[in-house]
Protein backbone atom coordinates (compact mmCIF):
# COMPACT_ATOMS: atom_id res chain seq x y z
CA UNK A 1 -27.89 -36.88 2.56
CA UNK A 2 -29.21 -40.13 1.17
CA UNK A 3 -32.71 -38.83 0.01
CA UNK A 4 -30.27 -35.87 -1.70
CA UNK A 5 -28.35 -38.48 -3.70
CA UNK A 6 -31.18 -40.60 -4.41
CA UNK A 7 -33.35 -37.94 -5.45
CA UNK A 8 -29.73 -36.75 -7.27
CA UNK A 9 -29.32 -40.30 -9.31
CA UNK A 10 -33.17 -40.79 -10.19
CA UNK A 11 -32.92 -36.88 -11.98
CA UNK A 12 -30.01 -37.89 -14.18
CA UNK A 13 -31.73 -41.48 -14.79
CA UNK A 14 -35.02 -39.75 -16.30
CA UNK A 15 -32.91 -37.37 -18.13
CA UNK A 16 -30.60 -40.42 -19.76
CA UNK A 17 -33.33 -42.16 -20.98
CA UNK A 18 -33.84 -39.68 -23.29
CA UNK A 19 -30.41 -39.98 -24.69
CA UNK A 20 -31.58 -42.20 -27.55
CA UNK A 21 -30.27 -41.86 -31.36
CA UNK A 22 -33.54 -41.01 -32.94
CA UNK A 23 -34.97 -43.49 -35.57
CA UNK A 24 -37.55 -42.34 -38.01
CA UNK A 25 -38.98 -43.73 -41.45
CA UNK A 26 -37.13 -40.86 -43.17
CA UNK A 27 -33.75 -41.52 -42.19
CA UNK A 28 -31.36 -42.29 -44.87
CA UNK A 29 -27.74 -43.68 -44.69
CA UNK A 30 -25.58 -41.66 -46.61
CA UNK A 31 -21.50 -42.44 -47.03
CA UNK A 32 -18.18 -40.48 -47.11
CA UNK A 33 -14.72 -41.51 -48.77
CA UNK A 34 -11.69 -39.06 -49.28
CA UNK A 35 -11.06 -40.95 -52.35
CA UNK A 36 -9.63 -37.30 -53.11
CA UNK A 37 -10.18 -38.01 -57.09
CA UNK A 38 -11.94 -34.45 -57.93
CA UNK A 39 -15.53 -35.62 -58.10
CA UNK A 40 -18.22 -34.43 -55.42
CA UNK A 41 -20.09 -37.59 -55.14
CA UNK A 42 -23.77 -38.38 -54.86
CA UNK A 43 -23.48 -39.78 -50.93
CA UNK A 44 -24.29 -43.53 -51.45
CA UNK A 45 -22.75 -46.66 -51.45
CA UNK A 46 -20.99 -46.60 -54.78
CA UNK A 47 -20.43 -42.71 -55.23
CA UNK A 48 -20.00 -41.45 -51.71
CA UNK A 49 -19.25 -37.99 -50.96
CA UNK A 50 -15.95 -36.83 -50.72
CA UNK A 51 -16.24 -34.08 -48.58
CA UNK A 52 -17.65 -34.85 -44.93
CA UNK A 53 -19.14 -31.67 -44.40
CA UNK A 54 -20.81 -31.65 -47.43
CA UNK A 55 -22.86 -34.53 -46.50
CA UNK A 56 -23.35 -32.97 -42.99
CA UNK A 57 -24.93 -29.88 -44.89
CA UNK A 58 -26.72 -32.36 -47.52
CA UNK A 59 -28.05 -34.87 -44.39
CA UNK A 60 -31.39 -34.56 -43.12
CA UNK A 61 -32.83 -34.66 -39.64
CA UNK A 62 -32.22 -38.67 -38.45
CA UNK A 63 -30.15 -39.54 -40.67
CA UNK A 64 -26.81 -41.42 -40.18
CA UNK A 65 -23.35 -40.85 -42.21
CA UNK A 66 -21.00 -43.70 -42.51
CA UNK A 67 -17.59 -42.13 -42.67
CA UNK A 68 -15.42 -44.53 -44.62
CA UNK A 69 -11.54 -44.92 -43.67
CA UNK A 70 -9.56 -41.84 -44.30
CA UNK A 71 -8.65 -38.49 -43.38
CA UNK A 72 -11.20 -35.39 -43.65
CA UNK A 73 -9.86 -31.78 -43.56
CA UNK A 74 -12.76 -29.33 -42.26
CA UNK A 75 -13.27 -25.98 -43.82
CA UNK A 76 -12.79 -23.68 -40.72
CA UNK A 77 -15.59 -20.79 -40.14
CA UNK A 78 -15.53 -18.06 -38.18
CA UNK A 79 -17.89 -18.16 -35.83
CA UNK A 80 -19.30 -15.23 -32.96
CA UNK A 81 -21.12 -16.16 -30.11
CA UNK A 82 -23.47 -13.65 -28.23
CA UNK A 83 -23.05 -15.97 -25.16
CA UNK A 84 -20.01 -17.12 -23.09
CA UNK A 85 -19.71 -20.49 -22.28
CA UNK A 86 -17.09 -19.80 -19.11
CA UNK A 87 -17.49 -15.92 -18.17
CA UNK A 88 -18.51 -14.08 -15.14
CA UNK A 89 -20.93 -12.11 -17.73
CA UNK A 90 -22.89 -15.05 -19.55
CA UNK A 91 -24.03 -12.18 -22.30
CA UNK A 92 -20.52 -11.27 -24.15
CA UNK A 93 -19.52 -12.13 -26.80
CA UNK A 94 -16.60 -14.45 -27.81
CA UNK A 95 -15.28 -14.64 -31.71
CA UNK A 96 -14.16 -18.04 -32.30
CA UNK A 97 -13.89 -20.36 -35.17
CA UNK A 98 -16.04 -23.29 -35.97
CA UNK A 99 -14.74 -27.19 -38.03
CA UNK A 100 -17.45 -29.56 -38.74
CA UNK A 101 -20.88 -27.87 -38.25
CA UNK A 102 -23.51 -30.09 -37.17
CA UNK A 103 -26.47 -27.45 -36.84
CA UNK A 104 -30.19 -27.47 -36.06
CA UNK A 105 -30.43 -31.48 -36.69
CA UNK A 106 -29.66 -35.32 -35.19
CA UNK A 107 -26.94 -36.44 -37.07
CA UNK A 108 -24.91 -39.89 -36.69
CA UNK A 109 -21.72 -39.61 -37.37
CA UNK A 110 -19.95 -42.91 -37.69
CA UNK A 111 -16.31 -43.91 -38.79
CA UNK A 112 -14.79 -47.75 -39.47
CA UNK A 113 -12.61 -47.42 -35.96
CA UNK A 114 -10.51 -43.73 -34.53
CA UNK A 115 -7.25 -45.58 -36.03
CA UNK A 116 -8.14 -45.41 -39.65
CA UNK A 117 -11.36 -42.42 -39.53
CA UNK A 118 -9.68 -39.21 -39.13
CA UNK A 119 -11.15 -35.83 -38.25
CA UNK A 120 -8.51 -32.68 -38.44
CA UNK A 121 -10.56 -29.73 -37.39
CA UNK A 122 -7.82 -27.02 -37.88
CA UNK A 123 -9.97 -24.77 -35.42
CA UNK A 124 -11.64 -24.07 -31.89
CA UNK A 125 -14.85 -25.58 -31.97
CA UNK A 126 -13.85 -28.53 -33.87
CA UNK A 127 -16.73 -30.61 -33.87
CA UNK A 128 -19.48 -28.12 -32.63
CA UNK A 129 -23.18 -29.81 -32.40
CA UNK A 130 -25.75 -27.05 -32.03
CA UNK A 131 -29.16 -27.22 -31.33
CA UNK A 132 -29.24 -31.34 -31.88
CA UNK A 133 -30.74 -32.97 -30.48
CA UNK A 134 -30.17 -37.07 -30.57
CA UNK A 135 -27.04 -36.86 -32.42
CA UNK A 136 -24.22 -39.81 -32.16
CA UNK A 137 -20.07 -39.68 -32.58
CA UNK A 138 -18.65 -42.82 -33.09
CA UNK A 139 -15.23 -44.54 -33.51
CA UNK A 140 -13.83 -41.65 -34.78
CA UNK A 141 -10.48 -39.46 -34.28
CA UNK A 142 -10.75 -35.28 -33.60
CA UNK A 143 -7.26 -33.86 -33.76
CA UNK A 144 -5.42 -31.17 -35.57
CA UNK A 145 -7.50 -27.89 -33.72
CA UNK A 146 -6.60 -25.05 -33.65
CA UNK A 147 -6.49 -22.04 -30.45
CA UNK A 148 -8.71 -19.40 -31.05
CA UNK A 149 -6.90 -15.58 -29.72
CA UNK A 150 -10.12 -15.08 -28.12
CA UNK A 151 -9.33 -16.63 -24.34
CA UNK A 152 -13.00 -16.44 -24.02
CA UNK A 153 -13.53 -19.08 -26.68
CA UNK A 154 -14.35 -22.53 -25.26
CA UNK A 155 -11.70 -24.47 -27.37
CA UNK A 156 -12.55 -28.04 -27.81
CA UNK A 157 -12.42 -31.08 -29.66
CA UNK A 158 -15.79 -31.34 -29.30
CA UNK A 159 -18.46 -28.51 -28.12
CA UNK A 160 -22.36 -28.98 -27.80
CA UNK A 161 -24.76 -26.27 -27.36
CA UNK A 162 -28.12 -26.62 -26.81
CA UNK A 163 -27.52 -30.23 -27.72
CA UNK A 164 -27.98 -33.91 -26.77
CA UNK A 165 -24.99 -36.19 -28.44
CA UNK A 166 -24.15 -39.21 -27.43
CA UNK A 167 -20.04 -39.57 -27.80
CA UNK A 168 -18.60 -43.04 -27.47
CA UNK A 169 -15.32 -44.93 -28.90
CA UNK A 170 -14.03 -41.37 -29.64
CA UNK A 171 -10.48 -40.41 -29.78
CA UNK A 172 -9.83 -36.80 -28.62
CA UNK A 173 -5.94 -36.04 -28.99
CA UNK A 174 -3.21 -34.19 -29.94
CA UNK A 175 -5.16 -30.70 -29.95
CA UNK A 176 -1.97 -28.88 -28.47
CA UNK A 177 -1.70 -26.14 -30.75
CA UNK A 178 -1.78 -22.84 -28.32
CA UNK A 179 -1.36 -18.96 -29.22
CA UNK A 180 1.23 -16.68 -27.18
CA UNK A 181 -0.90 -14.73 -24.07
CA UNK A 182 -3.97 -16.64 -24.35
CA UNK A 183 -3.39 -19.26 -21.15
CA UNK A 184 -6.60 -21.44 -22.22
CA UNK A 185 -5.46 -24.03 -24.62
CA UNK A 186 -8.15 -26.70 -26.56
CA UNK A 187 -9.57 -28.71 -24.77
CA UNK A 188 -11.75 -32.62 -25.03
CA UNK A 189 -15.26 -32.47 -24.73
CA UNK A 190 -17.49 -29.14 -23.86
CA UNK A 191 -21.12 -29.05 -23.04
CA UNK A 192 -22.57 -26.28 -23.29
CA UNK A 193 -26.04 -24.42 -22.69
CA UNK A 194 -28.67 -26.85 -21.34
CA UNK A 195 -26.52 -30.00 -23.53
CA UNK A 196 -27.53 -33.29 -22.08
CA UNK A 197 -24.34 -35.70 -23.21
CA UNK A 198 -23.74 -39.23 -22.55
CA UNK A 199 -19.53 -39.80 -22.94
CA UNK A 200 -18.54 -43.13 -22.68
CA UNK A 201 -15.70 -45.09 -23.33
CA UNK A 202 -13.55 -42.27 -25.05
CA UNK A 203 -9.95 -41.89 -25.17
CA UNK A 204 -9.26 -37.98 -24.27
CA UNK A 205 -4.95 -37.81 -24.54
CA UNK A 206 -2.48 -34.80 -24.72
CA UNK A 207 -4.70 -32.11 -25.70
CA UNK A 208 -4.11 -28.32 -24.26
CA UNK A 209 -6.83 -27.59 -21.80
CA UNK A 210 -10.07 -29.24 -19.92
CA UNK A 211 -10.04 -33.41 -20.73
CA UNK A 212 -14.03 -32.90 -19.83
CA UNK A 213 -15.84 -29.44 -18.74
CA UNK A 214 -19.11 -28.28 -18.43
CA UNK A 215 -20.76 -25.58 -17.99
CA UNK A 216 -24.03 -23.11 -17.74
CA UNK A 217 -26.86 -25.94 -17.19
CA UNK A 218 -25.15 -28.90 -19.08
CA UNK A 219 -25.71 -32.37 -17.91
CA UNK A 220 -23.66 -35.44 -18.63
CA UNK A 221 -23.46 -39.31 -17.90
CA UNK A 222 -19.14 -39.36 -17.82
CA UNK A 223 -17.85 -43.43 -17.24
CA UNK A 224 -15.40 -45.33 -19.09
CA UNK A 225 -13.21 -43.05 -20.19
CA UNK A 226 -9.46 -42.44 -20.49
CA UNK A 227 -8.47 -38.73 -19.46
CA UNK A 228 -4.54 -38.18 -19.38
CA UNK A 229 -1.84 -35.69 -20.36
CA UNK A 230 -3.31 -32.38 -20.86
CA UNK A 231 -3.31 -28.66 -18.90
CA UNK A 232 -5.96 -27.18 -16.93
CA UNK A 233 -8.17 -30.00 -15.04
CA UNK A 234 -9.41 -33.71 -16.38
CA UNK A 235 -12.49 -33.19 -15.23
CA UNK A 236 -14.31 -29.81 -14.66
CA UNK A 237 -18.36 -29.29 -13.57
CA UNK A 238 -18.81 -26.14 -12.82
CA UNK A 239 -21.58 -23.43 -12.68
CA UNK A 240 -24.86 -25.16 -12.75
CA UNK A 241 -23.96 -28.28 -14.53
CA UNK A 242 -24.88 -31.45 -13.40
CA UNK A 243 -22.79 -34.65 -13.71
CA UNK A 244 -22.30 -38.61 -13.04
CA UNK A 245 -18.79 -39.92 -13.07
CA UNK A 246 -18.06 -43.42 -13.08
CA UNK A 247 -15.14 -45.18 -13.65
CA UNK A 248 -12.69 -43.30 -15.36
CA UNK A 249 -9.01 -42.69 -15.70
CA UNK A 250 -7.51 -38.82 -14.81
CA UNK A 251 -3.58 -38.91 -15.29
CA UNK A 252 -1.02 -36.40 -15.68
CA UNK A 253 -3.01 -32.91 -15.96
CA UNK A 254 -2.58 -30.19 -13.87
CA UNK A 255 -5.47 -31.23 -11.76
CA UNK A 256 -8.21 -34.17 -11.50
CA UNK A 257 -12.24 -33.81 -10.96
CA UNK A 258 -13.65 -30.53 -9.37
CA UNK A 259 -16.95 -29.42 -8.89
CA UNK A 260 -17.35 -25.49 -8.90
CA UNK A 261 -20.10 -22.55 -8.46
CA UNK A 262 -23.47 -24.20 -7.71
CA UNK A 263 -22.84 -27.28 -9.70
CA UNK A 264 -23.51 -30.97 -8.34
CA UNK A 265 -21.78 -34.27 -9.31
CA UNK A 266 -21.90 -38.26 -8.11
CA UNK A 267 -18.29 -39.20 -8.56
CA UNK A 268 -17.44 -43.41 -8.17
CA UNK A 269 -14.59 -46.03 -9.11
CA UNK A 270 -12.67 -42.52 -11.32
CA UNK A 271 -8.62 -43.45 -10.31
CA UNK A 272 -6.93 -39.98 -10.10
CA UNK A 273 -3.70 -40.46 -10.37
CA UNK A 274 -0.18 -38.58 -11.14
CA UNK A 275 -1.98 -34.97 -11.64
CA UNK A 276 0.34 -31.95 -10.34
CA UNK A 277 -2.08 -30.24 -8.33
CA UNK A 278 -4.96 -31.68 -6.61
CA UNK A 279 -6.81 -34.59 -7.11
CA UNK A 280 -10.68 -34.28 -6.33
CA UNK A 281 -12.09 -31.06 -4.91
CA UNK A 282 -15.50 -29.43 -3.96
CA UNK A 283 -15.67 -25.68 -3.78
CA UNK A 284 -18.19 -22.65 -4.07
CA UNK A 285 -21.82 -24.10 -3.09
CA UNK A 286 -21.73 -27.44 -5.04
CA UNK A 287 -22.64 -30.45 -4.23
CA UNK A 288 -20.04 -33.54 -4.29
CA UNK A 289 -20.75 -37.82 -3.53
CA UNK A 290 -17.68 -39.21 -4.10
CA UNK A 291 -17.12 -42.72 -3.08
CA UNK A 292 -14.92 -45.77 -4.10
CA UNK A 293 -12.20 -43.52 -5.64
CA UNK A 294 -8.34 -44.04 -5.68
CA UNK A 295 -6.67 -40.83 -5.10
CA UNK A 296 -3.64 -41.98 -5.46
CA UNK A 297 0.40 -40.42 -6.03
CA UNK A 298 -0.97 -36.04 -7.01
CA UNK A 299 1.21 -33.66 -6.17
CA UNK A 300 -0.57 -31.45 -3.75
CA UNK A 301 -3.14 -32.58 -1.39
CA UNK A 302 -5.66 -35.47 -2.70
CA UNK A 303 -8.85 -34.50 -1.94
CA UNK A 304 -10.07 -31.13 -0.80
CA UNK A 305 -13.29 -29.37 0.47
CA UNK A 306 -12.55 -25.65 -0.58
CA UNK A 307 -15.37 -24.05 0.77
CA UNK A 308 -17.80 -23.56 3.60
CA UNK A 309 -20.92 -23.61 1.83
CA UNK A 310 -19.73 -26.81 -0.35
CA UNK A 311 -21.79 -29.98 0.41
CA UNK A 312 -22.02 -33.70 -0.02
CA UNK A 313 -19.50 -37.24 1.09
CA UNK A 314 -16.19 -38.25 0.95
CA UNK A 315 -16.55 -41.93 1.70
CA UNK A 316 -14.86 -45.32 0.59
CA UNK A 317 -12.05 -43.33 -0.84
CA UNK A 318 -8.39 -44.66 -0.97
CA UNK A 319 -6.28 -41.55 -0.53
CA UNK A 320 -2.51 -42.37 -0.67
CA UNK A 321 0.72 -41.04 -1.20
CA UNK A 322 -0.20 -37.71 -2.25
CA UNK A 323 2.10 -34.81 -2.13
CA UNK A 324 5.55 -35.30 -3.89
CA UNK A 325 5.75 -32.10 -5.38
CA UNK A 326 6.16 -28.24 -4.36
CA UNK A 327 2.37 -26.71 -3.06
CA UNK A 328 1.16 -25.43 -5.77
CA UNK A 329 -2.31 -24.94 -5.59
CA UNK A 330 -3.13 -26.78 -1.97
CA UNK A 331 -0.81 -28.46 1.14
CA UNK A 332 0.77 -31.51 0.20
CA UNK A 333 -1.85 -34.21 2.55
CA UNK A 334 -4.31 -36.29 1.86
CA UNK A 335 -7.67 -34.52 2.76
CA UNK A 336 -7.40 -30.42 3.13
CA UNK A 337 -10.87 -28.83 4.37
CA UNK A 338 -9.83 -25.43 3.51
CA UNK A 339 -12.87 -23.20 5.17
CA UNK A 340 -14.58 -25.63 8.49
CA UNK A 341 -17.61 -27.02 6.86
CA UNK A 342 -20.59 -29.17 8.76
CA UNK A 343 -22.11 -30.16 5.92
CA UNK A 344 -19.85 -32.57 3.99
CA UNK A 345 -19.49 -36.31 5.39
CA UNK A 346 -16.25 -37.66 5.60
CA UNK A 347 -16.62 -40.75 6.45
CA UNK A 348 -14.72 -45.05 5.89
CA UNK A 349 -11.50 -43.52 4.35
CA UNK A 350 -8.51 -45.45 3.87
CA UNK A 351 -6.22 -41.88 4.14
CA UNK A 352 -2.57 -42.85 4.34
CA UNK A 353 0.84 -42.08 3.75
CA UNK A 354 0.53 -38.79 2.38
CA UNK A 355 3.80 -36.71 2.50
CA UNK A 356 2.76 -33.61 4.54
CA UNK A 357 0.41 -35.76 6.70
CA UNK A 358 -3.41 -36.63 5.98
CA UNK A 359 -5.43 -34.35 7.46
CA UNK A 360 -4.76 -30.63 7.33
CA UNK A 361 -6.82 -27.10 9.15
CA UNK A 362 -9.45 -30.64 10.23
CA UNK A 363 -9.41 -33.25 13.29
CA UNK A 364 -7.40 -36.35 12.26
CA UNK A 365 -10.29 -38.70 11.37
CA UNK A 366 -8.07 -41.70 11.45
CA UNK A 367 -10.24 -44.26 13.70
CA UNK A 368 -14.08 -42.38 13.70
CA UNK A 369 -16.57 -42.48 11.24
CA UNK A 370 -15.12 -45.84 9.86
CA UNK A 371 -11.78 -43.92 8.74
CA UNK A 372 -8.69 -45.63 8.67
CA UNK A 373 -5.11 -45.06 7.79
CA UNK A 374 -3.26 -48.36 6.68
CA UNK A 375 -1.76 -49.86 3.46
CA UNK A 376 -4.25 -50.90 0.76
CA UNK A 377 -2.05 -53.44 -0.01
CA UNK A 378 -2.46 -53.58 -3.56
CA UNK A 379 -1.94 -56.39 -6.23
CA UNK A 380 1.29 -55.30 -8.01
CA UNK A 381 0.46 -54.58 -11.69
CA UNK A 382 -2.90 -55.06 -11.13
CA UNK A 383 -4.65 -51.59 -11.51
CA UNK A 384 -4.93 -51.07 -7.30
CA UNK A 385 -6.68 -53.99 -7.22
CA UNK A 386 -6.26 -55.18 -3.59
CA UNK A 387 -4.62 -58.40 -2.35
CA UNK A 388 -7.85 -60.85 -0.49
CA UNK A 389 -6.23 -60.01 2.74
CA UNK A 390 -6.16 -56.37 2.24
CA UNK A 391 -7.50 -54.32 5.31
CA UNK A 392 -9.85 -52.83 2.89
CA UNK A 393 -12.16 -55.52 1.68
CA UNK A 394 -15.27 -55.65 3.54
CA UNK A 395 -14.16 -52.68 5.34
CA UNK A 396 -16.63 -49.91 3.55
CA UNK A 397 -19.33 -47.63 4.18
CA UNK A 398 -22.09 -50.68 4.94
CA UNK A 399 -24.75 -48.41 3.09
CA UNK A 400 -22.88 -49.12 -0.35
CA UNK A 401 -22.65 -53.08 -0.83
CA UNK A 402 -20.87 -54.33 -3.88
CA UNK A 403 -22.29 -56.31 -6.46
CA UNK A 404 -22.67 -59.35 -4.49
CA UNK A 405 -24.69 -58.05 -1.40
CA UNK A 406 -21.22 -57.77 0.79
CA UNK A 407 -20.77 -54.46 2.46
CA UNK A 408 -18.34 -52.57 0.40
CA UNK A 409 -14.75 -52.75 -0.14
CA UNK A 410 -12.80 -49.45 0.05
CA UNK A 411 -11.35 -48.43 -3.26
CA UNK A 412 -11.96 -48.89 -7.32
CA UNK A 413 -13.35 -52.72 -6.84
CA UNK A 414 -16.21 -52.00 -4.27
CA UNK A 415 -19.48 -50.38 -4.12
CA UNK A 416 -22.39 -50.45 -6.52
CA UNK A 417 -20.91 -48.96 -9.60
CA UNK A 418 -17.92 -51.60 -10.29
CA UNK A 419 -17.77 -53.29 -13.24
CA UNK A 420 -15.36 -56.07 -14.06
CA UNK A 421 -14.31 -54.27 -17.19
CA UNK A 422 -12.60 -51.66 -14.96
C-alpha cells in the first residue's frame, strides 16, 4: 500500500511540473474592454478589443489577454463531438454547443478580479479549451450557461479536451439553467480526454450538475477550492482519470468525492459536509487514499466502500454525525462496506455518533487498527478545528506526521498536507 501511494504521488508530481504557462519571445499581451462604443479595436493598450473572442481568434500561440473590467457576452456555436466524454460507448456522438473557443493554442486569459471580469457563456461548453496546451484562467467569473438537450453533452463552466490549463481564482456560478427530461444539468469544471489541469483556489457555487468531474484519462491537481450548492456530486473521478485532492470545501450537493470505474485518487484535509447523499465513496476497481478528512453532518452514510474489487485507505478520517435524512442512496452510518473487501485499509478513525450506527454489513472497528469512536471536540466556530485536549491530537496513523514531525492528528489540521491557510 505505501509503495502504491508513493509510486501514486511521484506520477502526478512529474506530470505537474509540466503544468507551466508557456513563455516564449513571441508572446504578445493583447487587451479587452466592453467599452461597447461600436468600434472593433486594434487589441492594445489604448484601443483594446471589444469583443473577447475576437482577440481569442486574433491571439497567437503564448500569448496572454488582459481582460479589462466588464461583462463579455460569447457568441454561442454549435458544436458535435464524435467522442463522449461520460458514455458507456466512448465513440458517439453528442451535439452540444460551444461559448468562448480557445482552440489548438496556450492562451492566458486574465481578468482585473471574478467581481468586476465577467464571462456569460449562454451555452454548454462555456469555456471549452481544446487541444492547449499551457493555457491559464484567471480571476475571472463563468456564469450565464446554458443546458444543452443532448444529456450526453458534458455541460460545464469550463471543459478541456486534450488540454493542459491551469484554472485558479476562478468563479464558477450560477450555471442553473436546465431543460425539461434531460436530468444532467451544467456543471464546474470538466476534463476531458488525456487533460492534465491544475484547479486551485476556485470558487465553484450553485451551478446544476458535477462541482468537479473527470473523465476518460484526465488528470488533475484539485486543492483549495470552494465546492457548494449544486446537483449531482462535488467531486467526481471516474473512468480512468487520475486525481489529487487537497483541502477543499464540498457542501450542500447531492453527494461529496467518489472515485468510479478504474480511476485512482489521493484525497486529504477536503471537509465534506451537509451533502444529501453520501459523503466519500470508492466503487468499481478504483483506487482511493483518503486521510485527514472531516466527514462530517451528510445525510446517508459518510464514507462508503461500494465494491469488492475497490482498493486503497480510509485512515485519519473524522466521520461524525452522518445520517439525518431518509436513505437515499446508502444506510444512514458512518462507514458502509457495501460488498466484503480485503483490500482497502481502514484504519485510526475517529467514527462517531452517526444516526444509524457507524459501521454497517462490517465488524465494528471501534478499538483495532487505531479506530476510535469519541467526540472530536471541536473549537466552536472554528472550522473543526479541535480543542488542545481533544482525543484526537496526536492520536493518528504514526506513518503520516504533521508538519512539525508529531505523529498525526486525526482530522483537517493533521497530516502532511495541512496548510495554515485552511
Amino acid at each position: 500500500m505505501k509503495n502504491q501511494i508513493k509510486i501514486f504521488i511521484y506520477f502526478l508530481l512529474m506530470i505537474f511540473t509540466l503544468f507551466v504557462v508557456q513563455n516564449s519571445p513571441r508572446a504578445k499581451t493583447i487587451f479587452v474592454d466592453d467599452l461597447n462604443d461600436g468600434k472593433a479595436g486594434s487589441g492594445s493598450a489604448d484601443d483594446p478589443f471589444r469583443d473577447l473572442q475576437n482577440a481569442i481568434e486574433v491571439a497567437k500561440d503564448c500569448d496572454t489577454i488582459i481582460i479589462h473590467p466588464g461583462v463579455y457576452l460569447s457568441h454561442p456555436q454549435d458544436y458535435v463531438e464524435k467522442l463522449c466524454g461520460n458514455c458507456e460507448n466512448h465513440q458517439t456522438e453528442v451535439k452540444a454547443t460551444r461559448g468562448f473557443y480557445i482552440h489548438n493554442k496556450s492562451l492566458s486569459l486574465i481578468g482585473k478580479d471574478p467581481k468586476s471580469t465577467v464571462l456569460i457563456t449562454q451555452a454548454g461548453y462555456g469555456v471549452l479549451f481544446e487541444s492547449s496546451f499551457g493555457s491559464l484562467i484567471k480571476n475571472l467569473k463563468v456564469t450565464g450557461g446554458k443546458r444543452d438537450p443532448d444529456g450526453n453533452a458534458t455541460d460545464a463552466g469550463i471543459v478541456a479536451k486534450y488540454s493542459s490549463v491551469t484554472i485558479t481564482d476562478v468563479e464558477i456560478v450560477e450555471n442553473t439553467h436546465q431543460i425539461d427530461g434531460v436530468v444532467v444539468g451544467i456543471g464546474g469544471v470538466f476534463g476531458r480526454e488525456n487533460s492534465e489541469l491544475i484547479i486551485i483556489g476556485n470558487l465553484i457555487i450553485d451551478n446544476g450538475w458535477d462541482g468537479i468531474a473527470l473523465y476518460r484519462g484526465a488528470t488533475a491537481y484539485i486543492a483549495d477550492n470552494v465546492i457548494s450548492k449544486g446537483r449531482g456530486a462535488g467531486i467526481g473521478i471516474t473512468w480512468d482519470a487520475v486525481a489529487t485532492v487537497y483541502r477543499n470545501r464540498i457542501s450542500e450537493y447531492w453527494k461529496g468525492i467518489g472515485t468510479f470505474g478504474d480511476s485512482k485518487a489521493v484525497v486529504r484535509n477536503n471537509l465534506v459536509s451537509g451533502n444529501l447523499g453520501w459523503g466519500i465513496i470508492a466503487t468499481g476497481t478504483s483506487f482511493l487514499d483518503a486521510s485527514n478528512n472531516v466527514i462530517y453532518n451528510n445525510g446517508n452514510c459518510g464514507f462508503a466502500v461500494w465494491s469488492k474489487n475497490s482498493k486503497g485507505r480510509s485512515t485519519n478520517n473524522i466521520i461524525s454525525k452522518n445520517g439525518w435524512r431518509k436513505e437515499w442512496v446508502c444506510p444512514c452510518v458512518g462507514l458502509w462496506m457495501a460488498e466484503q473487501n480485503k483490500n482497502f485499509e481502514i484504519s485510526y478513525n475517529d467514527v462517531w455518533n452517526n444516526q444509524e450506527g457507524n459501521y454497517k454489513d462490517m465488524p465494528d472497528l471501534t478499538g483495532k487498527y487505531g479506530n476510535i469512536s469519541k467526540d472530536p471536540e471541536f473549537e466552536k466556530d472554528k472550522n473543526f478545528e479541535l480543542k488542545k485536549d481533544s482525543p484526537l491530537i496526536d492520536s493518528g496513523n504514526p506513518l503520516l506526521t504533521d508538519p512539525d514531525g508529531t505523529v498525526s492528528d486525526i482530522g483537517l489540521y493533521g497530516g502532511p498536507n495541512f496548510r495554515k491557510t485552511n
